[in-house]
PDB file of N, CA and C in Angstrom:
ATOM      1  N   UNK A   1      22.256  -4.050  51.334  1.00  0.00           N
ATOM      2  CA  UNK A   1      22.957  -3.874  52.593  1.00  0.00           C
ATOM      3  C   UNK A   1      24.438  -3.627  52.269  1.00  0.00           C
ATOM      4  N   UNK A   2      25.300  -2.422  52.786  1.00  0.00           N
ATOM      5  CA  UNK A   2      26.714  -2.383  52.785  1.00  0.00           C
ATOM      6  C   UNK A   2      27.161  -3.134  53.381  1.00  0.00           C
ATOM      7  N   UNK A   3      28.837  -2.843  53.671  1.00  0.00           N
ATOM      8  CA  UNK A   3      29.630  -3.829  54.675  1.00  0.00           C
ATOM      9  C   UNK A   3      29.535  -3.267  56.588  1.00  0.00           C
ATOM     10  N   UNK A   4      29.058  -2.162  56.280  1.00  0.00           N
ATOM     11  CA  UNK A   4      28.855  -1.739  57.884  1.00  0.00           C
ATOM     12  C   UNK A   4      27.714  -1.974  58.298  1.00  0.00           C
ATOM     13  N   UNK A   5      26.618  -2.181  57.153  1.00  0.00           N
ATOM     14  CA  UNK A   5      25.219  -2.279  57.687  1.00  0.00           C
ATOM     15  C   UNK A   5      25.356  -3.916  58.341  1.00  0.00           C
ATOM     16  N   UNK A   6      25.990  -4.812  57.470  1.00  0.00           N
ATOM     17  CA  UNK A   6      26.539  -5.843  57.728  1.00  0.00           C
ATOM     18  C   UNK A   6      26.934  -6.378  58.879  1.00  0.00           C
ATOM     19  N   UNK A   7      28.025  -5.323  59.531  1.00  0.00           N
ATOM     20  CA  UNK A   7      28.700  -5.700  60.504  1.00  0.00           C
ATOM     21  C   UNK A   7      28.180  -4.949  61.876  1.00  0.00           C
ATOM     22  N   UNK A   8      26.949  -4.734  61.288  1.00  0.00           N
ATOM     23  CA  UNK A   8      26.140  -4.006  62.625  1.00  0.00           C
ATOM     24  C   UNK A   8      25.448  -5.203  63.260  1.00  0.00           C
ATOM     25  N   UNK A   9      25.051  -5.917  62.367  1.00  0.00           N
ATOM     26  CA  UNK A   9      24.296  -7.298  62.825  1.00  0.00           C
ATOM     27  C   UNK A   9      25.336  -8.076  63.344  1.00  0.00           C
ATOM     28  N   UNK A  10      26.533  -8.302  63.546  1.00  0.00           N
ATOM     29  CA  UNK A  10      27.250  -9.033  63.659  1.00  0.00           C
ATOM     30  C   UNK A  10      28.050  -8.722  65.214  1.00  0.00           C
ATOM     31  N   UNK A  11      27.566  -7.538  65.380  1.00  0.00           N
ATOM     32  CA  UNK A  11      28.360  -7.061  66.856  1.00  0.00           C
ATOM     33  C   UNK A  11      27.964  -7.698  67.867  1.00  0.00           C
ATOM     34  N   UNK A  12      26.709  -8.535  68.068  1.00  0.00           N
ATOM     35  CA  UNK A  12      26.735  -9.635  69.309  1.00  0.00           C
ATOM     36  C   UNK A  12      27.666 -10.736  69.040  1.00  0.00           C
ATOM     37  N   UNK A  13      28.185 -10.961  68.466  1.00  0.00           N
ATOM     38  CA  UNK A  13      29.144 -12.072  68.276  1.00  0.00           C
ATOM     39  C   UNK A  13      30.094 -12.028  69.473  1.00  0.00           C
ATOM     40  N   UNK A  14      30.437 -13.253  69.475  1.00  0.00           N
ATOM     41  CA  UNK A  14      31.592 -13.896  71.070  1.00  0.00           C
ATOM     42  C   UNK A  14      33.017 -13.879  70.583  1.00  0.00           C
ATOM     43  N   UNK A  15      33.222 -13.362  68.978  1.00  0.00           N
ATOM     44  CA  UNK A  15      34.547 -13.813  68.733  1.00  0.00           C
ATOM     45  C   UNK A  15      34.826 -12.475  68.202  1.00  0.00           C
ATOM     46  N   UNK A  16      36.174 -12.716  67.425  1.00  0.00           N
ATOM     47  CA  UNK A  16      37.136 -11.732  66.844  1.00  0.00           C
ATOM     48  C   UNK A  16      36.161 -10.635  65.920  1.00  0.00           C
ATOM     49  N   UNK A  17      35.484 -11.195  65.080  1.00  0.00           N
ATOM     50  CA  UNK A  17      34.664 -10.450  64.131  1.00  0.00           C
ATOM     51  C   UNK A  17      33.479  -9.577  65.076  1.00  0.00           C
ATOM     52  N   UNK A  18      32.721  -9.874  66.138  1.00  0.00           N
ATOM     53  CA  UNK A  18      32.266  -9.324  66.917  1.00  0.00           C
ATOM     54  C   UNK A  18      33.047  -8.261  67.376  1.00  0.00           C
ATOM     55  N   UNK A  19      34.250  -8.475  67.684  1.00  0.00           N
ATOM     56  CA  UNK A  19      34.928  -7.361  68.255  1.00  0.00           C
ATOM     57  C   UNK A  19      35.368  -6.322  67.418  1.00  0.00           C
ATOM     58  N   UNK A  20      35.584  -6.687  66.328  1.00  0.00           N
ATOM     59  CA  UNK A  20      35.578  -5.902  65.025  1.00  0.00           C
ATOM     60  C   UNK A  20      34.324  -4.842  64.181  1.00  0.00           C
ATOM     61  N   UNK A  21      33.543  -5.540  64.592  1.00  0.00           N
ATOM     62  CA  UNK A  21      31.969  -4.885  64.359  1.00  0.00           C
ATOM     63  C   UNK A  21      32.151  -3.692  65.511  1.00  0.00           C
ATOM     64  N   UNK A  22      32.158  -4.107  66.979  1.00  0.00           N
ATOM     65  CA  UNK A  22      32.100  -3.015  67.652  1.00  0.00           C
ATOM     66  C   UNK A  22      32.487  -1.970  67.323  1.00  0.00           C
ATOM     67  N   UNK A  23      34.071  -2.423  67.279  1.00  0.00           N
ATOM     68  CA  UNK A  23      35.111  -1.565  66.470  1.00  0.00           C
ATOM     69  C   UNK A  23      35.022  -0.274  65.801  1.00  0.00           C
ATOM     70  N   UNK A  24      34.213  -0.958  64.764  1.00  0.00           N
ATOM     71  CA  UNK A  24      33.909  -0.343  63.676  1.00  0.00           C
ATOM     72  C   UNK A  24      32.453   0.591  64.109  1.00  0.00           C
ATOM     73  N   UNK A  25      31.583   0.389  64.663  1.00  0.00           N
ATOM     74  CA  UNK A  25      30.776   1.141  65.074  1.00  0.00           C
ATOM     75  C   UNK A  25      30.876   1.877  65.467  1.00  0.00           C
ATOM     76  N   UNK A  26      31.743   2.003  66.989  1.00  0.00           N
ATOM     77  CA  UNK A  26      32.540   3.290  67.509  1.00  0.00           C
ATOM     78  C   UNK A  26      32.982   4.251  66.619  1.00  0.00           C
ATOM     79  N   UNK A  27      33.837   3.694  65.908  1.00  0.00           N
ATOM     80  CA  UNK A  27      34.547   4.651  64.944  1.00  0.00           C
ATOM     81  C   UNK A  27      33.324   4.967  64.027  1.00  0.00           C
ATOM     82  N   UNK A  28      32.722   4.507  63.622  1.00  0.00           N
ATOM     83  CA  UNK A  28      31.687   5.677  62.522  1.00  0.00           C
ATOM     84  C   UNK A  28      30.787   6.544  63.805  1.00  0.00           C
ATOM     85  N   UNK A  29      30.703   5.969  64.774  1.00  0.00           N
ATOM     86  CA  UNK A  29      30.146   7.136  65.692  1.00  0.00           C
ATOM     87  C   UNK A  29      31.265   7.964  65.715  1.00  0.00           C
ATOM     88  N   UNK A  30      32.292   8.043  66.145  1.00  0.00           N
ATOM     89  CA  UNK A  30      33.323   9.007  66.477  1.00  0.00           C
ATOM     90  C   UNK A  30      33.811  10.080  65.464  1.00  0.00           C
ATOM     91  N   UNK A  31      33.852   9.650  63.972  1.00  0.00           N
ATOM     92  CA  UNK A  31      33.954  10.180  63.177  1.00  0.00           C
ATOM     93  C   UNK A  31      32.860  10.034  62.263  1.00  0.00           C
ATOM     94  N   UNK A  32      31.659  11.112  62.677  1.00  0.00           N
ATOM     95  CA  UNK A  32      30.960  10.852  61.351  1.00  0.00           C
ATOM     96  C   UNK A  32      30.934  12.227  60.193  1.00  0.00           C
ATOM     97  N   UNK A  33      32.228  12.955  60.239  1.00  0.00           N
ATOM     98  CA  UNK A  33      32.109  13.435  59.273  1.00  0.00           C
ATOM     99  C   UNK A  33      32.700  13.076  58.126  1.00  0.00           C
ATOM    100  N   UNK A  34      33.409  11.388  58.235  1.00  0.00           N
ATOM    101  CA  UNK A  34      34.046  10.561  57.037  1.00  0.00           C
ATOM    102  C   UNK A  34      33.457   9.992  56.589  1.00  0.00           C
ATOM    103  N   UNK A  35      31.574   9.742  56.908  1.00  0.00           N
ATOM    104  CA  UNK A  35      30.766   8.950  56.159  1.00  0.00           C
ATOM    105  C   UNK A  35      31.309   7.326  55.867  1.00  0.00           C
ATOM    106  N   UNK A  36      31.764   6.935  57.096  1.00  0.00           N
ATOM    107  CA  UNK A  36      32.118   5.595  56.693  1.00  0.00           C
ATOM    108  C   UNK A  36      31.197   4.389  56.123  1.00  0.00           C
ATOM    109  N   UNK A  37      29.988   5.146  56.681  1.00  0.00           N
ATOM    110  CA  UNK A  37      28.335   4.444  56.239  1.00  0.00           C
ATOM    111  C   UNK A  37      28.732   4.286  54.718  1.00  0.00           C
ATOM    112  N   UNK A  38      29.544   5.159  53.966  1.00  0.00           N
ATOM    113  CA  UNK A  38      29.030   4.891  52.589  1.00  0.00           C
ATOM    114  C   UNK A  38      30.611   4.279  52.065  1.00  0.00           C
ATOM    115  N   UNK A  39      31.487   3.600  52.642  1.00  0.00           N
ATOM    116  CA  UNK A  39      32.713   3.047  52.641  1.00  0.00           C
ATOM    117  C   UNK A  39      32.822   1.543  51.950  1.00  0.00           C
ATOM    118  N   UNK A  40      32.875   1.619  51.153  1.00  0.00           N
ATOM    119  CA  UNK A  40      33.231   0.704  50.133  1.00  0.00           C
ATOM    120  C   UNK A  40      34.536  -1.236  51.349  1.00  0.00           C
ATOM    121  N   UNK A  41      34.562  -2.001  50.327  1.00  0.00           N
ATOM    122  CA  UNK A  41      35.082  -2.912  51.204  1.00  0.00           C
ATOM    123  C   UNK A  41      36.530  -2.494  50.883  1.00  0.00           C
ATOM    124  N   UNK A  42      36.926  -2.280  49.987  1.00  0.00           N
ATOM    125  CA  UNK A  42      38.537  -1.715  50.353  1.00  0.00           C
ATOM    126  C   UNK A  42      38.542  -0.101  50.128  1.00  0.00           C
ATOM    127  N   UNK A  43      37.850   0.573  50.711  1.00  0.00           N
ATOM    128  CA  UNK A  43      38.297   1.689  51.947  1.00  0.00           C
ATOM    129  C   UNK A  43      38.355   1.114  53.657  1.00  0.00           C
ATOM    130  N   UNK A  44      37.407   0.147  53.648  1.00  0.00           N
ATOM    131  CA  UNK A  44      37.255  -0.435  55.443  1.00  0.00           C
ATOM    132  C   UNK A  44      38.725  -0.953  55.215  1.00  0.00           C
ATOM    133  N   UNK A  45      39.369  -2.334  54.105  1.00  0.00           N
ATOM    134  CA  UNK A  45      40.523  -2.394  54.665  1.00  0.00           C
ATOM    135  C   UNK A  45      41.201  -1.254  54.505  1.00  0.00           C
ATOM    136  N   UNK A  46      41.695  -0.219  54.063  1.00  0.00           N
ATOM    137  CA  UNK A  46      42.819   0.512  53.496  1.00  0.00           C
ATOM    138  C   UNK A  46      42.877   1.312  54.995  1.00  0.00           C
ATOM    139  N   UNK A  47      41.260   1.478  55.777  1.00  0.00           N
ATOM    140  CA  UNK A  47      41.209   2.246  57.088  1.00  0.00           C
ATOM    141  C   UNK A  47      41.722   1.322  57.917  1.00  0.00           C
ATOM    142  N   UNK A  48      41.625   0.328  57.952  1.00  0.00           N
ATOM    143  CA  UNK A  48      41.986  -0.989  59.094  1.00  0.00           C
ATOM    144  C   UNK A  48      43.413  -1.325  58.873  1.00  0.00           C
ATOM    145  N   UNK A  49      44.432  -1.583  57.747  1.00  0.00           N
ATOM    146  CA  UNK A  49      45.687  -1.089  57.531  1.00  0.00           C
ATOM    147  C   UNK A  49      46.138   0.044  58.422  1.00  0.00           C
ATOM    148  N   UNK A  50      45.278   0.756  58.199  1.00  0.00           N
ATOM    149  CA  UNK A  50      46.164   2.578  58.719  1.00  0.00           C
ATOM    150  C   UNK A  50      45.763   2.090  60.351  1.00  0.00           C
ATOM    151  N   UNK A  51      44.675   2.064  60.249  1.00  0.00           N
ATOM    152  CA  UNK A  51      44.703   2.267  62.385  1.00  0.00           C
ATOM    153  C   UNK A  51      44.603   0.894  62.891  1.00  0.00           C
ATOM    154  N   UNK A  52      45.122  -0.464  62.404  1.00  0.00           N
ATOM    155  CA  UNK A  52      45.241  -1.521  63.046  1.00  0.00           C
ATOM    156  C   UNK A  52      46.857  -1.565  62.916  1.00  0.00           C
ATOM    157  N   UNK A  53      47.654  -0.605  62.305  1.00  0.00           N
ATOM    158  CA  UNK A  53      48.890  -1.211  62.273  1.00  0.00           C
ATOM    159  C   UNK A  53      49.438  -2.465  61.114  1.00  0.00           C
ATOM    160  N   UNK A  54      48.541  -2.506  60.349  1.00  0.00           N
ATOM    161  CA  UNK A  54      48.497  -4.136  59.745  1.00  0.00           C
ATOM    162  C   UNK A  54      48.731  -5.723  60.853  1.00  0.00           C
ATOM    163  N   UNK A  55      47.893  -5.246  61.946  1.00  0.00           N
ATOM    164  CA  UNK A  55      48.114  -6.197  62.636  1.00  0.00           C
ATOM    165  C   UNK A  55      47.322  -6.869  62.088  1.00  0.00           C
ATOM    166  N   UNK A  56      47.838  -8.258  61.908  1.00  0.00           N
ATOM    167  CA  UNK A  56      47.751  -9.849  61.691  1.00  0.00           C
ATOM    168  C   UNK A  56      46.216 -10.032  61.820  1.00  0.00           C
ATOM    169  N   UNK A  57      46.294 -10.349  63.280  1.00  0.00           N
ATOM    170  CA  UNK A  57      44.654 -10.652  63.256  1.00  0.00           C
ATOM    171  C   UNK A  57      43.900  -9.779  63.172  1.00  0.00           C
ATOM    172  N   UNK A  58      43.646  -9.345  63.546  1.00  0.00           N
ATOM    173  CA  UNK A  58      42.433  -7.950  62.737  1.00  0.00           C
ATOM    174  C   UNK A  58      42.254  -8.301  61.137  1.00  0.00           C
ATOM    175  N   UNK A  59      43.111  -8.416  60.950  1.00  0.00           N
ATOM    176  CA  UNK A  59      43.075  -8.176  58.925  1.00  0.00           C
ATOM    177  C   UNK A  59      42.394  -9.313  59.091  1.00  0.00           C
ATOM    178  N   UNK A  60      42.738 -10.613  59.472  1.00  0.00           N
ATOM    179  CA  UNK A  60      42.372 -11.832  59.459  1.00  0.00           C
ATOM    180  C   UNK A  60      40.530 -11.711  59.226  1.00  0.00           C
ATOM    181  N   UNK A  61      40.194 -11.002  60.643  1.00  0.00           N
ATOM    182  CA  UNK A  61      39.199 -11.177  61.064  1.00  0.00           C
ATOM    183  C   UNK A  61      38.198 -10.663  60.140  1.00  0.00           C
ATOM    184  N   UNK A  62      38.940  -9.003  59.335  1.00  0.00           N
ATOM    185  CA  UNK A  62      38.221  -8.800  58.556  1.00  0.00           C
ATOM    186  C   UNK A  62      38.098  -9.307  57.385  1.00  0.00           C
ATOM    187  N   UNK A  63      39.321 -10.154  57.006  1.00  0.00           N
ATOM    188  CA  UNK A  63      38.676 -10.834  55.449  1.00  0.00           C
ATOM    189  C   UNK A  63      37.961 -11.821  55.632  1.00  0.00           C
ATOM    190  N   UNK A  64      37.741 -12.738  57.221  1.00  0.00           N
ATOM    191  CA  UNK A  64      36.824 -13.534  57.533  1.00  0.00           C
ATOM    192  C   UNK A  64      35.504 -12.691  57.166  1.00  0.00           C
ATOM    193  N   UNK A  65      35.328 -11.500  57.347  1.00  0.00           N
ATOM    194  CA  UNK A  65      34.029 -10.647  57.936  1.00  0.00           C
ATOM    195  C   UNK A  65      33.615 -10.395  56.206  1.00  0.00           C
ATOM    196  N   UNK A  66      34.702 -10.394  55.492  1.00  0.00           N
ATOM    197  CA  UNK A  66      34.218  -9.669  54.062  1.00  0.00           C
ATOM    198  C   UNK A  66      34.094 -11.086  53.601  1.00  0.00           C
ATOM    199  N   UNK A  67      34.624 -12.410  53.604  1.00  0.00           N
ATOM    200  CA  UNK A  67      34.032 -13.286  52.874  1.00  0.00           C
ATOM    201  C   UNK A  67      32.274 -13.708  53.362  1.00  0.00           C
ATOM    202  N   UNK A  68      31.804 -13.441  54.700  1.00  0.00           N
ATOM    203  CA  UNK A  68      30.578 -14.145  54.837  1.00  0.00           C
ATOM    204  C   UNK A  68      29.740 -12.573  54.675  1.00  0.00           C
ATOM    205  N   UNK A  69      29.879 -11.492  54.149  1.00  0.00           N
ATOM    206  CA  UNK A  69      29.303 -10.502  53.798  1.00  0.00           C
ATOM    207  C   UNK A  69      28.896 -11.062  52.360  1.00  0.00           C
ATOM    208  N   UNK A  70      30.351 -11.387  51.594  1.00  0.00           N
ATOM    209  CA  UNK A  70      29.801 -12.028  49.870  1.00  0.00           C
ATOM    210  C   UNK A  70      28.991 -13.197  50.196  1.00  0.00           C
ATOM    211  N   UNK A  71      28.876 -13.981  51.030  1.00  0.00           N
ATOM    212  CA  UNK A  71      28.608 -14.902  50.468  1.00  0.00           C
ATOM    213  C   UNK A  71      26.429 -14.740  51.000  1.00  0.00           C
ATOM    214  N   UNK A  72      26.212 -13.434  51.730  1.00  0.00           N
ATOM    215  CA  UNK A  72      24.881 -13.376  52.177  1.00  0.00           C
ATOM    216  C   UNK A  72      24.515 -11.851  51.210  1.00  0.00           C
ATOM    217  N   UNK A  73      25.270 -11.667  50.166  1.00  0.00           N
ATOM    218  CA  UNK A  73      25.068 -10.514  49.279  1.00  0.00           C
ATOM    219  C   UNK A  73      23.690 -10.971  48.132  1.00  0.00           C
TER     220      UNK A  73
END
């Protein structure tokens, strides 16, 4: 399983990382000629840097999202 296949399961969630999954879904629908399906964990941050602004929580949410990805790898 990648980190998007990952965070596909995770989009019913009630919190920040849920909202982040959505997120992220949209955007590989919206752009799928960047193949984000095959996006490594630091291309998702280096993309989440560029279009979150380096806002705070977001990043947060996603290194929350990339530690319980390692730890069900």
């Amino acid at each position: 399983m990648n980190f998007l296949e990952f965070m596909s399961t995770q989009i019913k969630r009630k919190d920040i990382i849920g909202d982040l999954a959505g997120d992220m879904m949209l955007d590989s629908k919206l752009f799928p000629s960047e193949n984000l399906a095959n996006y490594d964990i630091q291309q998702w941050r280096k993309r989440l840097n560029f279009k979150a602004w380096n806002n705070p929580t977001v990043l947060e949410a996603f290194e929350t999202a990339v530690a319980e990805f390692k730890s069900v790898e």
